[in-house]
PDB file of N, CA and C in Angstrom:
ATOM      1  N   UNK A   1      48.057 -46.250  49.369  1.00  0.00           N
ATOM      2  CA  UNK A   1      46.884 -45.732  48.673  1.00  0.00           C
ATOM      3  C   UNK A   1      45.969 -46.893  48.275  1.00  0.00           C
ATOM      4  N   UNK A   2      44.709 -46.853  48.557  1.00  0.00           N
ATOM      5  CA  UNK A   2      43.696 -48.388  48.066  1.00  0.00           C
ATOM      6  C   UNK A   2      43.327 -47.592  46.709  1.00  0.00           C
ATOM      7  N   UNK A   3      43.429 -48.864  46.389  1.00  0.00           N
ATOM      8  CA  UNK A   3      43.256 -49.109  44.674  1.00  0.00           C
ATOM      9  C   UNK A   3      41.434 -48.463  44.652  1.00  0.00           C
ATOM     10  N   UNK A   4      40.805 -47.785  44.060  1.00  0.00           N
ATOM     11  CA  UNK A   4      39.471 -47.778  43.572  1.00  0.00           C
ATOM     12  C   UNK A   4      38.652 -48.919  43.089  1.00  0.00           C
ATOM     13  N   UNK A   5      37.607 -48.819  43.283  1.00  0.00           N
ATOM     14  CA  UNK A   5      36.343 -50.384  42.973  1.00  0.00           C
ATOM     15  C   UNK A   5      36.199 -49.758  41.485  1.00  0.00           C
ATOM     16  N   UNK A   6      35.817 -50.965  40.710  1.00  0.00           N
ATOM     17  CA  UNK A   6      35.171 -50.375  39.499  1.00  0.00           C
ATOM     18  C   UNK A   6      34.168 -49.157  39.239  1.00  0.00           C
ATOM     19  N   UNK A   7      33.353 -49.400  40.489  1.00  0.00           N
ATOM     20  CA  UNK A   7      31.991 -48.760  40.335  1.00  0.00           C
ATOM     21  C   UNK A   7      32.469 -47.068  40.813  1.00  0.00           C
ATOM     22  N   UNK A   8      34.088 -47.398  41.885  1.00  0.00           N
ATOM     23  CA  UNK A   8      33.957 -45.961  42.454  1.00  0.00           C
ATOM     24  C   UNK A   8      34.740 -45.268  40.893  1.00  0.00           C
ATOM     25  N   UNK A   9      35.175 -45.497  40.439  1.00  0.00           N
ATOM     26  CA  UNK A   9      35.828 -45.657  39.117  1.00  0.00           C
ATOM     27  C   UNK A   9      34.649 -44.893  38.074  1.00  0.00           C
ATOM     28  N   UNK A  10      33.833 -45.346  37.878  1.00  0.00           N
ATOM     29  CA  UNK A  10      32.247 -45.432  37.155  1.00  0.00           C
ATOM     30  C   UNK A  10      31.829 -44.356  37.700  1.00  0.00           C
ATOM     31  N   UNK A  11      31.945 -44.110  38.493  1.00  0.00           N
ATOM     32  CA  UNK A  11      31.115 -42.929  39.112  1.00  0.00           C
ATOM     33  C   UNK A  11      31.894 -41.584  39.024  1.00  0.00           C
ATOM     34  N   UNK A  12      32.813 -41.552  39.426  1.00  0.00           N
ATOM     35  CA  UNK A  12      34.241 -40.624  38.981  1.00  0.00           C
ATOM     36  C   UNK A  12      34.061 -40.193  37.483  1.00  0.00           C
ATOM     37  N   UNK A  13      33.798 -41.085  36.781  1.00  0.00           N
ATOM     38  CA  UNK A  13      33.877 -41.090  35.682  1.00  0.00           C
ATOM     39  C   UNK A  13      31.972 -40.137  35.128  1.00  0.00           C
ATOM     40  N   UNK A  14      31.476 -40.810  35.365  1.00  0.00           N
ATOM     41  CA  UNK A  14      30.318 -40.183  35.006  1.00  0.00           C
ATOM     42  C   UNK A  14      30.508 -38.442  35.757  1.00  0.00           C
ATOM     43  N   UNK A  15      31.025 -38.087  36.396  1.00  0.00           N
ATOM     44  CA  UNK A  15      31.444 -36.758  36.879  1.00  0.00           C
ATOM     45  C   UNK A  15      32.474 -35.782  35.879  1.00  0.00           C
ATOM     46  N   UNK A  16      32.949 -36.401  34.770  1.00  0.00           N
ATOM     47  CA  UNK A  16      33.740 -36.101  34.211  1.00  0.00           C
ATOM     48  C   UNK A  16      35.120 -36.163  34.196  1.00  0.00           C
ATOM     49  N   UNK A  17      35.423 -37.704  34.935  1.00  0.00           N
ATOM     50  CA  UNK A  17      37.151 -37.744  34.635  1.00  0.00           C
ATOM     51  C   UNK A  17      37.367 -39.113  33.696  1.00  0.00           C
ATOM     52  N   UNK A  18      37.565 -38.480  32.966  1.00  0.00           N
ATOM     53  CA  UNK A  18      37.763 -39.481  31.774  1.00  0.00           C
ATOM     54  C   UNK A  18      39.541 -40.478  32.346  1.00  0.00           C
ATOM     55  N   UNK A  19      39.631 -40.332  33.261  1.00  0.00           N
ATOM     56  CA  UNK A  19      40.832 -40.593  33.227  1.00  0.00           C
ATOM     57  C   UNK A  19      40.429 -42.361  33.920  1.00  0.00           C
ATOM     58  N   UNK A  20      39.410 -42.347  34.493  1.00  0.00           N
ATOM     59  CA  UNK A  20      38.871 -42.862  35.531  1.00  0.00           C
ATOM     60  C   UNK A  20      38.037 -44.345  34.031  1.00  0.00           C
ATOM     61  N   UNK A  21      37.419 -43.801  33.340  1.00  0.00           N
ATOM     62  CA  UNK A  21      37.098 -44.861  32.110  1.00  0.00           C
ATOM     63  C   UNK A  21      38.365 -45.493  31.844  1.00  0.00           C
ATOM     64  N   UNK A  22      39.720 -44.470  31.388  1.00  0.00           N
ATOM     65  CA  UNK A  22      40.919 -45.345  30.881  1.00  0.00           C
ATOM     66  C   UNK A  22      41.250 -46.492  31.781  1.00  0.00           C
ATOM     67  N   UNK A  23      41.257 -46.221  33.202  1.00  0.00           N
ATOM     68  CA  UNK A  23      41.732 -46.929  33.780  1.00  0.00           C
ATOM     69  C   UNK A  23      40.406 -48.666  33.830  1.00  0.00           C
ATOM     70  N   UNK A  24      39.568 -48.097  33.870  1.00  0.00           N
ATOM     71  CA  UNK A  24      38.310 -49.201  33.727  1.00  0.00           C
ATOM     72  C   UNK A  24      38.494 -50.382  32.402  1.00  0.00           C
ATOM     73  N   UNK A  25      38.528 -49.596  31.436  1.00  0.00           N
ATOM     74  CA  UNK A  25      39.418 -50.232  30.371  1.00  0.00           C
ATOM     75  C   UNK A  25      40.378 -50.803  30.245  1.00  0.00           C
ATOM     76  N   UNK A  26      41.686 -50.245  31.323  1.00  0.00           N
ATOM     77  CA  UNK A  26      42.873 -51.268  31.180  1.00  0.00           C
ATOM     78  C   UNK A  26      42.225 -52.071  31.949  1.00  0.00           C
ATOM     79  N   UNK A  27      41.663 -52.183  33.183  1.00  0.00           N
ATOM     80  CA  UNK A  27      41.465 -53.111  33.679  1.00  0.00           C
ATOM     81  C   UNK A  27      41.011 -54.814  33.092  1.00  0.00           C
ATOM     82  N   UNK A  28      39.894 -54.450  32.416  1.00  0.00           N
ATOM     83  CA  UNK A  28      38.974 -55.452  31.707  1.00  0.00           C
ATOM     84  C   UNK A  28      39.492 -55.617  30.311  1.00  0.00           C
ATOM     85  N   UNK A  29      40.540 -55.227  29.689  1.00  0.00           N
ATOM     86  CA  UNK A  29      40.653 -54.859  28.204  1.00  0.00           C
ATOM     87  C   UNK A  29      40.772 -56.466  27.536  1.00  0.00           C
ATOM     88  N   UNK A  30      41.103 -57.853  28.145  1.00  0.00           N
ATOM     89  CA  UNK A  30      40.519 -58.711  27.357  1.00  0.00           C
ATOM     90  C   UNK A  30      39.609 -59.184  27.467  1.00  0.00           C
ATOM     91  N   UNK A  31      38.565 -58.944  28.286  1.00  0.00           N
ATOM     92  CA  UNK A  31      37.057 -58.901  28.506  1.00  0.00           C
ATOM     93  C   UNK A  31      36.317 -58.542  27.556  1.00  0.00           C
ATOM     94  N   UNK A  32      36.450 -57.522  27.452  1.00  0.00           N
ATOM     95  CA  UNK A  32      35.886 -56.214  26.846  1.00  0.00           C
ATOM     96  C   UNK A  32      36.414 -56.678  25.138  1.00  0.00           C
ATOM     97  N   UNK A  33      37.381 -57.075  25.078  1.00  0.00           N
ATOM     98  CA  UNK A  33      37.703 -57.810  23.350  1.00  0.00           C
ATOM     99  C   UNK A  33      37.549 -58.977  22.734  1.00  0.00           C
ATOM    100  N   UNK A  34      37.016 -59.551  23.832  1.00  0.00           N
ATOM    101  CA  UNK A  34      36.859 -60.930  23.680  1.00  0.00           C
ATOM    102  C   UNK A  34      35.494 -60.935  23.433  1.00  0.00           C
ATOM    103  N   UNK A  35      34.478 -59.927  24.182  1.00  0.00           N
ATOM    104  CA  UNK A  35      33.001 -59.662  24.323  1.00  0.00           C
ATOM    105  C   UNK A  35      32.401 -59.062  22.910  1.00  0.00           C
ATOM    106  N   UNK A  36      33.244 -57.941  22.437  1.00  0.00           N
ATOM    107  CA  UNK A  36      33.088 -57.163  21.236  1.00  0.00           C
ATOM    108  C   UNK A  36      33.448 -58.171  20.229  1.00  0.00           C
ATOM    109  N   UNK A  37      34.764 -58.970  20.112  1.00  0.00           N
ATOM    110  CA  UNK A  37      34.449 -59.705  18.880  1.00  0.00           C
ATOM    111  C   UNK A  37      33.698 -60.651  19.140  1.00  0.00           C
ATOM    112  N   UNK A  38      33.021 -61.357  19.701  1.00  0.00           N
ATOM    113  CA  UNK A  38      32.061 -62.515  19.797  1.00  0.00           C
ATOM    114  C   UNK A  38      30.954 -61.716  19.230  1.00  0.00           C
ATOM    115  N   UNK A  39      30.353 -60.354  19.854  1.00  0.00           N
ATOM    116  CA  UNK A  39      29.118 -59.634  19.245  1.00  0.00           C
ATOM    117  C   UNK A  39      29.565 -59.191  18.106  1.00  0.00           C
ATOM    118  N   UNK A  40      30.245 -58.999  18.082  1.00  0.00           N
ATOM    119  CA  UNK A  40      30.869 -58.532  15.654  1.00  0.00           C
ATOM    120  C   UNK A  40      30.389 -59.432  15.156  1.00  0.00           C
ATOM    121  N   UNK A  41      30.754 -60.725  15.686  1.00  0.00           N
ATOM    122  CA  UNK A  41      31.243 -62.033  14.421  1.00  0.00           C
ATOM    123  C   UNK A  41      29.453 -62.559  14.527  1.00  0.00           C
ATOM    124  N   UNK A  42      28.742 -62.566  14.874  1.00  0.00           N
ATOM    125  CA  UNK A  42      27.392 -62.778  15.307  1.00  0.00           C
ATOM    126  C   UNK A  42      26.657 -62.201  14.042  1.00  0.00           C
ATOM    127  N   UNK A  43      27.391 -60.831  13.731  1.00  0.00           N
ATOM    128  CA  UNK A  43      26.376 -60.038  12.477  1.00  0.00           C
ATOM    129  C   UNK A  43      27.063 -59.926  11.494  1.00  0.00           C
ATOM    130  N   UNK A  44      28.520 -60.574  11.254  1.00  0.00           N
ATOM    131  CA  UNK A  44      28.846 -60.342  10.102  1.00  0.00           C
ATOM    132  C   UNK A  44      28.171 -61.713   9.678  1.00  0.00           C
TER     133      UNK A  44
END
């Protein structure tokens, strides 16, 4: 089975499978936390 691209992922997702975001998320999840606290700590 080939793995899905982000974007085919993204697009799935904008169709309504939320299942398809979770997986987008595990993917990137210290990206994505590393990105959010750098933009937090900016405005506190």
């Amino acid at each position: 089975m080939e793995e899905k691209t982000d974007i085919d992922l993204y697009n799935s997702f904008l169709k309504g499978n939320n299942e398809a975001f979770d997986e987008i998320i595990n993917r990137h999840r210290k990206k994505l936390i590393f990105f959010i606290n750098k933009y937090v700590h900016i405005f506190i």
